[in-house]
N, C-alpha and C. Protein backbone atom coordinates (compact mmCIF):
# COMPACT_ATOMS: atom_id res chain seq x y z
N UNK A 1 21.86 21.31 81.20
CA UNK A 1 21.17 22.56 80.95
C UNK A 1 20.83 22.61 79.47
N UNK A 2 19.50 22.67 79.48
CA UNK A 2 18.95 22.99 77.30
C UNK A 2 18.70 24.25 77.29
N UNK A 3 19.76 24.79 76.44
CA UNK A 3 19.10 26.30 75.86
C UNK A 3 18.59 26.20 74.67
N UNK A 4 17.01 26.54 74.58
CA UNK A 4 16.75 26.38 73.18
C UNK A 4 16.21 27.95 72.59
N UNK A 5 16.67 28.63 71.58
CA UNK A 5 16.77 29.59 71.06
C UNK A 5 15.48 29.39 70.15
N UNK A 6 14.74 30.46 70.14
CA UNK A 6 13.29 30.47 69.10
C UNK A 6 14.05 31.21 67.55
N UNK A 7 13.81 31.14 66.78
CA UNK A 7 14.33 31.55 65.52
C UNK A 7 13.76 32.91 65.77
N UNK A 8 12.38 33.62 66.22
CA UNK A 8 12.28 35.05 66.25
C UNK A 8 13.01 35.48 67.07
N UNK A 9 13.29 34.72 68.10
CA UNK A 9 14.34 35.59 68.98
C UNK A 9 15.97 35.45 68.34
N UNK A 10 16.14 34.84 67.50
CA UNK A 10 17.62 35.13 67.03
C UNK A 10 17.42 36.10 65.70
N UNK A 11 16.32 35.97 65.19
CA UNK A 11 16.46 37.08 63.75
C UNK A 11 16.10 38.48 64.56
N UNK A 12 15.37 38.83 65.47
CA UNK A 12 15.18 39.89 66.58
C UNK A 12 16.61 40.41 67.27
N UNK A 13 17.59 39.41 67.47
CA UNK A 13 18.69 39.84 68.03
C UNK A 13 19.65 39.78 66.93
N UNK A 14 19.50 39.26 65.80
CA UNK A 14 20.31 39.95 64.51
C UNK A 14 20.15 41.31 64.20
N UNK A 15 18.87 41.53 63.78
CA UNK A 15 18.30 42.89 63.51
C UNK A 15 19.16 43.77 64.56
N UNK A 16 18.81 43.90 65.96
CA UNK A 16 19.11 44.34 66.44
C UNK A 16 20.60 44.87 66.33
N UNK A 17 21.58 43.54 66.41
CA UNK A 17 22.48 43.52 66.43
C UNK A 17 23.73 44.58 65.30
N UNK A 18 22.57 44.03 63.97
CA UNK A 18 23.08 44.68 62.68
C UNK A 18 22.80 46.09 62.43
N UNK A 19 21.56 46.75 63.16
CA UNK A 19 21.43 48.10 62.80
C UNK A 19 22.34 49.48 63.56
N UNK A 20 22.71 47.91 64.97
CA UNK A 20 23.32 48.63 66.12
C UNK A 20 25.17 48.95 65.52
N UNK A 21 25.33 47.93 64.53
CA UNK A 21 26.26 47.80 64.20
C UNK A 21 27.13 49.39 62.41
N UNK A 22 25.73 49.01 61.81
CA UNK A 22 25.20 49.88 61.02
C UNK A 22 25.64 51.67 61.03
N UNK A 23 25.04 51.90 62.42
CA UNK A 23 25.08 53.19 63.13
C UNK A 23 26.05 53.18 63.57
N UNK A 24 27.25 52.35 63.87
CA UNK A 24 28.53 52.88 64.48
C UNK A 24 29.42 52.56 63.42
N UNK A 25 29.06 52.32 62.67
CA UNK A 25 30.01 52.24 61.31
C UNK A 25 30.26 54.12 60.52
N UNK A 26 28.47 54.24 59.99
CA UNK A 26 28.01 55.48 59.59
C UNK A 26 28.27 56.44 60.58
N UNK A 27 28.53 56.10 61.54
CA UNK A 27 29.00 57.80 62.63
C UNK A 27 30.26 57.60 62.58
N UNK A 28 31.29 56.71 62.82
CA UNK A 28 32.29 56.45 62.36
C UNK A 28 33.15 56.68 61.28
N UNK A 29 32.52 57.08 59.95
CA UNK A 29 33.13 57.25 58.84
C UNK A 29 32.52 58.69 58.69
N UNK A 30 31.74 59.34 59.21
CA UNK A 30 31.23 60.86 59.14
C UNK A 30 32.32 61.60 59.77
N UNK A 31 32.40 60.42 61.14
CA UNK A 31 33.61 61.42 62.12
C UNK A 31 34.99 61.51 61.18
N UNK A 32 35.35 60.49 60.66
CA UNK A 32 36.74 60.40 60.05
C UNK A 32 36.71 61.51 59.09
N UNK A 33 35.38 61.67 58.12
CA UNK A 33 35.67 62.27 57.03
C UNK A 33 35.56 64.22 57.72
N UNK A 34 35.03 64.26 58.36
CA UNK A 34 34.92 65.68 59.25
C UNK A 34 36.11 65.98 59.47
N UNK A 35 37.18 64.77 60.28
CA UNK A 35 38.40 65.51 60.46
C UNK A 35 39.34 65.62 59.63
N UNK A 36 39.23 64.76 58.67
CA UNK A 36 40.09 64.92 57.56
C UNK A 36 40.33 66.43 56.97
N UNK A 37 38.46 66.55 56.85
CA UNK A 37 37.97 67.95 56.07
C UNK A 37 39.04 69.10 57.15
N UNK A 38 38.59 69.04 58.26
CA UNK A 38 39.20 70.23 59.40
C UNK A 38 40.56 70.20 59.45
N UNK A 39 41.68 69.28 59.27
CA UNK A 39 42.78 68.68 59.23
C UNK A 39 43.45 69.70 58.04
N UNK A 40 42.62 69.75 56.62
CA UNK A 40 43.53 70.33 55.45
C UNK A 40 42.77 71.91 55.11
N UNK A 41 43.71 72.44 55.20
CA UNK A 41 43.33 73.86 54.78
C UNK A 41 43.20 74.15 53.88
N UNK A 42 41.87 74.77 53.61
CA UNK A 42 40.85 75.26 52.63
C UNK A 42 41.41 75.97 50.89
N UNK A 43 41.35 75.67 50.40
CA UNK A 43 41.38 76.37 49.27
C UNK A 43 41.31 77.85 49.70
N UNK A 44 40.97 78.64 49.75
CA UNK A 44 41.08 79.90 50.02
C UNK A 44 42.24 80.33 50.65
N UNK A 45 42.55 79.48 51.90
CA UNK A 45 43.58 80.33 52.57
C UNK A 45 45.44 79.90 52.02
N UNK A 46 45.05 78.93 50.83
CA UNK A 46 46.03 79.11 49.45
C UNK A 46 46.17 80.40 48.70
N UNK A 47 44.96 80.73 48.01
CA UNK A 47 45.29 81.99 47.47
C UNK A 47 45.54 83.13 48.28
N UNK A 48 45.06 82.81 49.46
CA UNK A 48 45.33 84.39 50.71
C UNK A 48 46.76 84.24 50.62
N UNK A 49 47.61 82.96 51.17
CA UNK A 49 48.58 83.11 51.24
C UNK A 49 49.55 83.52 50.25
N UNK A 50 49.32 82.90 48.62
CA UNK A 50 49.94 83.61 47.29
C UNK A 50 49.92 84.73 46.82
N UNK A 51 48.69 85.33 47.62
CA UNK A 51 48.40 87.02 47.40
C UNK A 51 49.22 87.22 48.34
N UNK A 52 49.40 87.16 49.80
CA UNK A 52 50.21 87.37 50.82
C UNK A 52 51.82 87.79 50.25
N UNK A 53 51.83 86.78 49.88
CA UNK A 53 53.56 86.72 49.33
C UNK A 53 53.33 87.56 48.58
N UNK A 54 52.96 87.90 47.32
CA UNK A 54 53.13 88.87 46.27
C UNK A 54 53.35 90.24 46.80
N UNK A 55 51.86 90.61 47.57
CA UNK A 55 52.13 91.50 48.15
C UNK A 55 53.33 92.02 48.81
N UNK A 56 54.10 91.13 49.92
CA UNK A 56 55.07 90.88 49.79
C UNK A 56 56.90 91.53 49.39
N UNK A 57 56.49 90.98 48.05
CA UNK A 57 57.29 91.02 47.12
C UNK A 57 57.35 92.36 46.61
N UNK A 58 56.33 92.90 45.78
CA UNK A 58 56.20 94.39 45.50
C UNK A 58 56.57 95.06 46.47
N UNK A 59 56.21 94.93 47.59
CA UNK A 59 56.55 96.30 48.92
C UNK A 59 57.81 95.97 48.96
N UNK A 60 58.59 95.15 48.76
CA UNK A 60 60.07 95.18 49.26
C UNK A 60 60.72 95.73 47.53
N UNK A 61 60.08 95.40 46.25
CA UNK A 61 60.77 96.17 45.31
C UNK A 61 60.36 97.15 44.91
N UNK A 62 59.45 98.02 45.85
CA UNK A 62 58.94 99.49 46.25
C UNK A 62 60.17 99.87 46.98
N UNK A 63 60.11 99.37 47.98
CA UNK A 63 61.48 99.43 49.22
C UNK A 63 62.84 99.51 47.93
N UNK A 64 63.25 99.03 47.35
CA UNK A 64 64.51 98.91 46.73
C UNK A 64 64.47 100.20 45.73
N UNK A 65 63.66 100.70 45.50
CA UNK A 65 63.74 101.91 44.47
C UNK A 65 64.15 103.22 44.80
């Protein structure tokens, strides 16, 4: 059996191959970095929580007076 391969048909199935490859890399590292982002909580709900506590704190040495 001769398989003989044309050079456009192997740089055609590179291309192919590499852009196909390309795109699951780049959706791949979008997805990772998305969940990372969703994973750590925001700057904000730091200071909510340090205001939280303070608040907190005063009402109970309101309470003690």
């Amino acid at each position: 059996m001769d398989f003989k391969m044309d050079i456009r048909l192997m740089i055609t199935i590179l291309i192919i191959t590499t852009g196909l490859g390309g795109f699951y890399y780049t959706t791949q590292l979008r997805l990772d970095t998305i969940e990372v982002a969703l994973e750590e909580p925001t700057h904000d709900c730091h200071v909510l929580k340090n205001q939280m506590q303070n608040l907190l704190k005063r009402i109970k040495r309101l309470e003690n007076k």
